[in-house]
PDB file of N, CA and C in Angstrom:
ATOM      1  N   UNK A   1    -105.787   8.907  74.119  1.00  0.00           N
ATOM      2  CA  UNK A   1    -106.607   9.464  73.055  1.00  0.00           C
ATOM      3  C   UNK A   1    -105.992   9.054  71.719  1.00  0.00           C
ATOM      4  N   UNK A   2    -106.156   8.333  70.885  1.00  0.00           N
ATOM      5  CA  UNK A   2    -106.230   8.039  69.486  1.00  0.00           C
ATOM      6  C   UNK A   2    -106.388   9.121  68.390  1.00  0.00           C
ATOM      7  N   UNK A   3    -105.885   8.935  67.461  1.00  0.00           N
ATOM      8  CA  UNK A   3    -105.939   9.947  65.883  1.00  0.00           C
ATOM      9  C   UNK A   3    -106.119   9.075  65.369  1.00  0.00           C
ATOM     10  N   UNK A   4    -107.504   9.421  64.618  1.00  0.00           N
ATOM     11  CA  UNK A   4    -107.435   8.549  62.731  1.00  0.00           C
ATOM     12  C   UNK A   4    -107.007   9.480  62.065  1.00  0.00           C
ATOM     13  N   UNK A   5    -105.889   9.031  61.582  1.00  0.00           N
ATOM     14  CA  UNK A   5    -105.297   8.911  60.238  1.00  0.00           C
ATOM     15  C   UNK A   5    -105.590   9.338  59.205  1.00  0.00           C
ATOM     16  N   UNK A   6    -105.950   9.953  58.182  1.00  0.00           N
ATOM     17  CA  UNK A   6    -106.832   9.776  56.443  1.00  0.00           C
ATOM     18  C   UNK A   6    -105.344   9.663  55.404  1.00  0.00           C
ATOM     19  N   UNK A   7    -105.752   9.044  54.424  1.00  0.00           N
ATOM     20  CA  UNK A   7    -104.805   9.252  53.103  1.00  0.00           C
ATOM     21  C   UNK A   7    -105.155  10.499  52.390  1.00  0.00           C
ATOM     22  N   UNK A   8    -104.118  11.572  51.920  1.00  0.00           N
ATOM     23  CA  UNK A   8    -104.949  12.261  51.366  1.00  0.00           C
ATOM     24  C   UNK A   8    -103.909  12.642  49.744  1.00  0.00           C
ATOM     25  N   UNK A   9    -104.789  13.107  48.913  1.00  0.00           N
ATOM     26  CA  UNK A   9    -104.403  13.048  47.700  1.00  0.00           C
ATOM     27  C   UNK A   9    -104.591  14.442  47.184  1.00  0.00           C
ATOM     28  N   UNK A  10    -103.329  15.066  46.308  1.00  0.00           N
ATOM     29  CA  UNK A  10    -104.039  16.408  45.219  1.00  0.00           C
ATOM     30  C   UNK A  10    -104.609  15.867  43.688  1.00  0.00           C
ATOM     31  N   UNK A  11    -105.585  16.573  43.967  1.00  0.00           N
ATOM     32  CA  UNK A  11    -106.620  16.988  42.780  1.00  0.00           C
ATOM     33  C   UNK A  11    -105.594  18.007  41.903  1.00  0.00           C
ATOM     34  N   UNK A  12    -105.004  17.551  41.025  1.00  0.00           N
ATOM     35  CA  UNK A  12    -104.603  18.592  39.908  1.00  0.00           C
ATOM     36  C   UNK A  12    -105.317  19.735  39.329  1.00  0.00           C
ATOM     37  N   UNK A  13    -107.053  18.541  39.129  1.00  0.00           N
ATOM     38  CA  UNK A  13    -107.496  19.781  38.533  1.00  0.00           C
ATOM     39  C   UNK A  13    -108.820  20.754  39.256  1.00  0.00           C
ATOM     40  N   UNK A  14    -109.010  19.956  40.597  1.00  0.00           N
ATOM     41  CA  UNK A  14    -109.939  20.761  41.633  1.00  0.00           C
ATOM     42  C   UNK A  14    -109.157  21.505  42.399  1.00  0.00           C
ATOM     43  N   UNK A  15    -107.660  21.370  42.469  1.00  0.00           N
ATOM     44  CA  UNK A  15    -107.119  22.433  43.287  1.00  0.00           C
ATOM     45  C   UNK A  15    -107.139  21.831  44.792  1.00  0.00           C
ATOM     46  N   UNK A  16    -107.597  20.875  44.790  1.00  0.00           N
ATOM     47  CA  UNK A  16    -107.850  20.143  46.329  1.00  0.00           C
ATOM     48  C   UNK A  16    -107.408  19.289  46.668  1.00  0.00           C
ATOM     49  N   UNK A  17    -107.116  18.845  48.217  1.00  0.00           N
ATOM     50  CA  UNK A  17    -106.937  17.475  48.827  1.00  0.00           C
ATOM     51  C   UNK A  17    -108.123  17.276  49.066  1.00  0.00           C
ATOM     52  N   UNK A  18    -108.201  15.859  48.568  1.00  0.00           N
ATOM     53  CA  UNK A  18    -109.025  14.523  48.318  1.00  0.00           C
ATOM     54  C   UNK A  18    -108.918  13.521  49.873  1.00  0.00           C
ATOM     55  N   UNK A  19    -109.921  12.779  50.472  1.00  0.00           N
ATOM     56  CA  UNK A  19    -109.447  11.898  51.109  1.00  0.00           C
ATOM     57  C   UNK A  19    -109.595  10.902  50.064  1.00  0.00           C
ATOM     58  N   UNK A  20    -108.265   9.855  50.375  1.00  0.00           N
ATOM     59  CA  UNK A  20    -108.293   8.936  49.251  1.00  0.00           C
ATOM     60  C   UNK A  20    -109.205   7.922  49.569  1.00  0.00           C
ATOM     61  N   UNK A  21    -109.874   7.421  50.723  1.00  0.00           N
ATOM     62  CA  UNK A  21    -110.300   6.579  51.331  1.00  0.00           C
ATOM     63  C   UNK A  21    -111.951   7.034  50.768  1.00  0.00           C
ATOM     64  N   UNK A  22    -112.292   7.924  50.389  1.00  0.00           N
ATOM     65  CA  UNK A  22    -113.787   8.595  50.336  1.00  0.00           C
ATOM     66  C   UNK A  22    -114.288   9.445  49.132  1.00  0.00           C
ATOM     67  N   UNK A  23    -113.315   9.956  48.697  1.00  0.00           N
ATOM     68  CA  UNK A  23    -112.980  11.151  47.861  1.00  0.00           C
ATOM     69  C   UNK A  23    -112.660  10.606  46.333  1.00  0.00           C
ATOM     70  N   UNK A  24    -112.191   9.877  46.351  1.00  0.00           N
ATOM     71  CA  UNK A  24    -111.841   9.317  44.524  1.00  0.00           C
ATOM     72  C   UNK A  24    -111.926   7.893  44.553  1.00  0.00           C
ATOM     73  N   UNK A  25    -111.848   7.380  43.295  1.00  0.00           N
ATOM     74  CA  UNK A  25    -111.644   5.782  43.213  1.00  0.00           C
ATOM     75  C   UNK A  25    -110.481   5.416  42.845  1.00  0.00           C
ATOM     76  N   UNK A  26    -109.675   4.439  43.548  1.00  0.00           N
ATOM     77  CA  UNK A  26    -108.475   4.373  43.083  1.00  0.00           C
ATOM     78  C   UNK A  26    -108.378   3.260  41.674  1.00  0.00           C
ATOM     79  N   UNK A  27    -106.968   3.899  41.202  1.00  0.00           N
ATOM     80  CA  UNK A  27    -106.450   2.732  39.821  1.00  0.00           C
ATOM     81  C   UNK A  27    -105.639   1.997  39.854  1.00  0.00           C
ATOM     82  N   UNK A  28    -104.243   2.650  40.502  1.00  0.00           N
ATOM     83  CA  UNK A  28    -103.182   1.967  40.777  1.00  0.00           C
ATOM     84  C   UNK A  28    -102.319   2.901  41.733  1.00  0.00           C
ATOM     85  N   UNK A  29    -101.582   1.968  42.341  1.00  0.00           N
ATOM     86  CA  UNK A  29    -100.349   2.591  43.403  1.00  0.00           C
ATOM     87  C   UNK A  29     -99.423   1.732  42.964  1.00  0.00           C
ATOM     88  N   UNK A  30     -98.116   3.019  43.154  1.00  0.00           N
ATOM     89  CA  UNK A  30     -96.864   2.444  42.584  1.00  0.00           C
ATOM     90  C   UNK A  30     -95.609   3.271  43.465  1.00  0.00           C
ATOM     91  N   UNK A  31     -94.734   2.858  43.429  1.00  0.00           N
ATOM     92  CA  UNK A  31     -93.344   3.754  44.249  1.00  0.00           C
ATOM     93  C   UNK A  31     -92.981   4.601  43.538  1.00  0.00           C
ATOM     94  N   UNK A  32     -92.725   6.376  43.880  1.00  0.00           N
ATOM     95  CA  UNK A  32     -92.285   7.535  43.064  1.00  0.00           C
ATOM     96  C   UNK A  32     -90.556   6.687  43.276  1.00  0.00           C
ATOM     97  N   UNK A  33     -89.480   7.451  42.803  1.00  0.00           N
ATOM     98  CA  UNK A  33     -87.997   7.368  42.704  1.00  0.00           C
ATOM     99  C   UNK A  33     -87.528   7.335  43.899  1.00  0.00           C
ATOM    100  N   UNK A  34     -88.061   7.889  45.053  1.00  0.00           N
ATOM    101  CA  UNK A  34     -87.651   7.720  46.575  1.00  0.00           C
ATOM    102  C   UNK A  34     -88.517   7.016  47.414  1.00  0.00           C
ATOM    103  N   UNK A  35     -88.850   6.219  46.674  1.00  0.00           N
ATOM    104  CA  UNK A  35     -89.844   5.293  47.586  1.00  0.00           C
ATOM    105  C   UNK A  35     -91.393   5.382  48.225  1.00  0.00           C
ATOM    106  N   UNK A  36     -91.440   6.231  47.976  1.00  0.00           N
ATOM    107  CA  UNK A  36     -92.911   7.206  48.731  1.00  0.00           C
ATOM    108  C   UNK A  36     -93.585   6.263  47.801  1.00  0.00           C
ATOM    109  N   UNK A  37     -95.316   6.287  48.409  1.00  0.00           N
ATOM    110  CA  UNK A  37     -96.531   6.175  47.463  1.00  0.00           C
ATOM    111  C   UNK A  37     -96.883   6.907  47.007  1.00  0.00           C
ATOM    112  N   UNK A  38     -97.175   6.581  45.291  1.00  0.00           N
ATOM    113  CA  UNK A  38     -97.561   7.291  44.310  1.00  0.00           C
ATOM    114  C   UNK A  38     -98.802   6.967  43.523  1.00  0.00           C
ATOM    115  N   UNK A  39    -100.220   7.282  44.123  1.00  0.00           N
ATOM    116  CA  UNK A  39    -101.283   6.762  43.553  1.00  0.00           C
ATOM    117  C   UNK A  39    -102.149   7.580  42.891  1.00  0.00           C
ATOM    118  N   UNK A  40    -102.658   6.250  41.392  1.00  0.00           N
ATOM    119  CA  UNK A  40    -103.109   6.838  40.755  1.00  0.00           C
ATOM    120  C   UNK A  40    -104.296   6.804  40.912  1.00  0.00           C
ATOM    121  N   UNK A  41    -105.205   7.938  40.838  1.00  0.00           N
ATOM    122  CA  UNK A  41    -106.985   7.923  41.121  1.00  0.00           C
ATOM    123  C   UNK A  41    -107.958   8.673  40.139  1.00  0.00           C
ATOM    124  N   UNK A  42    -108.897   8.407  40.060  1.00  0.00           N
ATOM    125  CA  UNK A  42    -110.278   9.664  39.580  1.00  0.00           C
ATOM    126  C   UNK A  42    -110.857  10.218  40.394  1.00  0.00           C
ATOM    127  N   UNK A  43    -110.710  11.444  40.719  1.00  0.00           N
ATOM    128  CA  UNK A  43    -111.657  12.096  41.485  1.00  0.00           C
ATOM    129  C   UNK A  43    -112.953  12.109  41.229  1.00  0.00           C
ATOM    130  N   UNK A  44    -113.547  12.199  42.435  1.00  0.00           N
ATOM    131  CA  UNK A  44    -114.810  11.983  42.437  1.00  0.00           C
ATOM    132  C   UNK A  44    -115.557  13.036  41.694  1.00  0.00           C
ATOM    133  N   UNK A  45    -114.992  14.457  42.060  1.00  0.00           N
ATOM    134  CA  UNK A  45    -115.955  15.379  41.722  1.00  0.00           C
ATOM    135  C   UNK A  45    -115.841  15.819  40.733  1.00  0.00           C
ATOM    136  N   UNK A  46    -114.299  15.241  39.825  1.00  0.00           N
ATOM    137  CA  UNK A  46    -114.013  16.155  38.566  1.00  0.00           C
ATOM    138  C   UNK A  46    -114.186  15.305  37.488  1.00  0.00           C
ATOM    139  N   UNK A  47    -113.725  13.800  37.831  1.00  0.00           N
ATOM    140  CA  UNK A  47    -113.752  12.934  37.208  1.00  0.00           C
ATOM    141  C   UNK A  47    -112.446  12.735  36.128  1.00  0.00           C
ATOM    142  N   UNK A  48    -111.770  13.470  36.784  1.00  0.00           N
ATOM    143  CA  UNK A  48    -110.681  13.303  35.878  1.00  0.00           C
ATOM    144  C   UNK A  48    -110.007  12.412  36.469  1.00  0.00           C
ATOM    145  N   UNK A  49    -108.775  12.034  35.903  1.00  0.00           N
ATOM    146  CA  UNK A  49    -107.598  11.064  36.306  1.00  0.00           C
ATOM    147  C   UNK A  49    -105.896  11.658  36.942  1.00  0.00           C
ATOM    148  N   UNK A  50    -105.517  11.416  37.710  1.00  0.00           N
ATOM    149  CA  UNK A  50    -104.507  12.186  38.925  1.00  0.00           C
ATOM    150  C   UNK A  50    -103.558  10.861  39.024  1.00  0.00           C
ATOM    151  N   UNK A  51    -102.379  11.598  39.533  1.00  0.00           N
ATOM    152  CA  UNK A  51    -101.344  10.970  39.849  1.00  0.00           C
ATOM    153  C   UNK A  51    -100.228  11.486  41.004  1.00  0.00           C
ATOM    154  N   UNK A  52    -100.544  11.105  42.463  1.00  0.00           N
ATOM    155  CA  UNK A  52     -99.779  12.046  43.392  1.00  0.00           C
ATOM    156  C   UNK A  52     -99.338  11.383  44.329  1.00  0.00           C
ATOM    157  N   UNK A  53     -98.635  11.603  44.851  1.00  0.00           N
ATOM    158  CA  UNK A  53     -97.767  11.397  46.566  1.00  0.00           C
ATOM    159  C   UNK A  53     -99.141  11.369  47.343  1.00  0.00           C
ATOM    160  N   UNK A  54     -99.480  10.112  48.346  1.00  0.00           N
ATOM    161  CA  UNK A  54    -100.304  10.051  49.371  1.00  0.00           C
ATOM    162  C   UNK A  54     -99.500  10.972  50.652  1.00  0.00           C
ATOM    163  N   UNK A  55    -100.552  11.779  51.310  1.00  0.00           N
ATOM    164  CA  UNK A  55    -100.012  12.592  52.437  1.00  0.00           C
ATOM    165  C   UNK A  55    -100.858  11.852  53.554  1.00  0.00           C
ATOM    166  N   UNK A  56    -100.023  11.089  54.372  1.00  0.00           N
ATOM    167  CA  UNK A  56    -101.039  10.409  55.599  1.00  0.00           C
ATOM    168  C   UNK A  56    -101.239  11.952  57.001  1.00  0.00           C
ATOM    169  N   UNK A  57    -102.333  12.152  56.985  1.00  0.00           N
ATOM    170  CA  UNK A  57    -102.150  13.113  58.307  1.00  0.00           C
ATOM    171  C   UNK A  57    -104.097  12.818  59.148  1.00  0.00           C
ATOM    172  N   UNK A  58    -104.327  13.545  60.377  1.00  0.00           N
ATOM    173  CA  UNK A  58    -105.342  13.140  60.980  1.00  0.00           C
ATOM    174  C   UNK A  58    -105.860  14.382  60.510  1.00  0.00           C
ATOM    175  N   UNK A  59    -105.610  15.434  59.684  1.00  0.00           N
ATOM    176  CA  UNK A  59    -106.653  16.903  59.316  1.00  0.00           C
ATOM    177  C   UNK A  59    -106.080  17.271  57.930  1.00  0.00           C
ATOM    178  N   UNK A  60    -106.935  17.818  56.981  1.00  0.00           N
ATOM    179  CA  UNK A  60    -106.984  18.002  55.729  1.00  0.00           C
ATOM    180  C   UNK A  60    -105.222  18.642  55.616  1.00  0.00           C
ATOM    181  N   UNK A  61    -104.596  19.017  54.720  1.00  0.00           N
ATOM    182  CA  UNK A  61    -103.095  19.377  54.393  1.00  0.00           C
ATOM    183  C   UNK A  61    -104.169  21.028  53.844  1.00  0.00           C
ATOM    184  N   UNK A  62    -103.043  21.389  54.050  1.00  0.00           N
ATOM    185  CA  UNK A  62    -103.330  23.430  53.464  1.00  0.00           C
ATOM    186  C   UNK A  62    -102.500  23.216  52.360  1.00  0.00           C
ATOM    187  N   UNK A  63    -103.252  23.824  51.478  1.00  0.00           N
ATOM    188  CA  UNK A  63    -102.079  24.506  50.107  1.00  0.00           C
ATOM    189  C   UNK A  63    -102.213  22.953  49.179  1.00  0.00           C
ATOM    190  N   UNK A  64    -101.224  23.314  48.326  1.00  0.00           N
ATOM    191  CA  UNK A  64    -100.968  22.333  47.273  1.00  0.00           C
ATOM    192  C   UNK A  64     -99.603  22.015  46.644  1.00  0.00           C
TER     193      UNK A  64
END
């Protein structure tokens, strides 16, 4: 049995994880200080502009 995967992103200002794949348009990705991905996006629904740690998991993340 297989898991897909999603990228998922916080919304600063919706309070939400985003799938990054569906959910916003991306701008740029770059490495935070420990190496992780750090991408920058617009959410779709707020339209604002974000900057966060991608969380790879197969079901939405709780909390923020």
């Amino acid at each position: 049995m297989s898991t897909d995967m999603t990228n998922w992103v916080w919304c600063e200002d919706c309070l939400d994880w985003k799938d990054a794949g569906n959910e916003v348009s991306f701008v740029n990705i770059e490495e935070d200080s420990f190496g992780k991905d750090l991408m920058t996006f617009l959410c779709d629904k707020c339209e604002k502009e974000n900057k966060n740690n991608i969380i790879i998991s197969d079901t939405k993340p709780r909390g923020g």
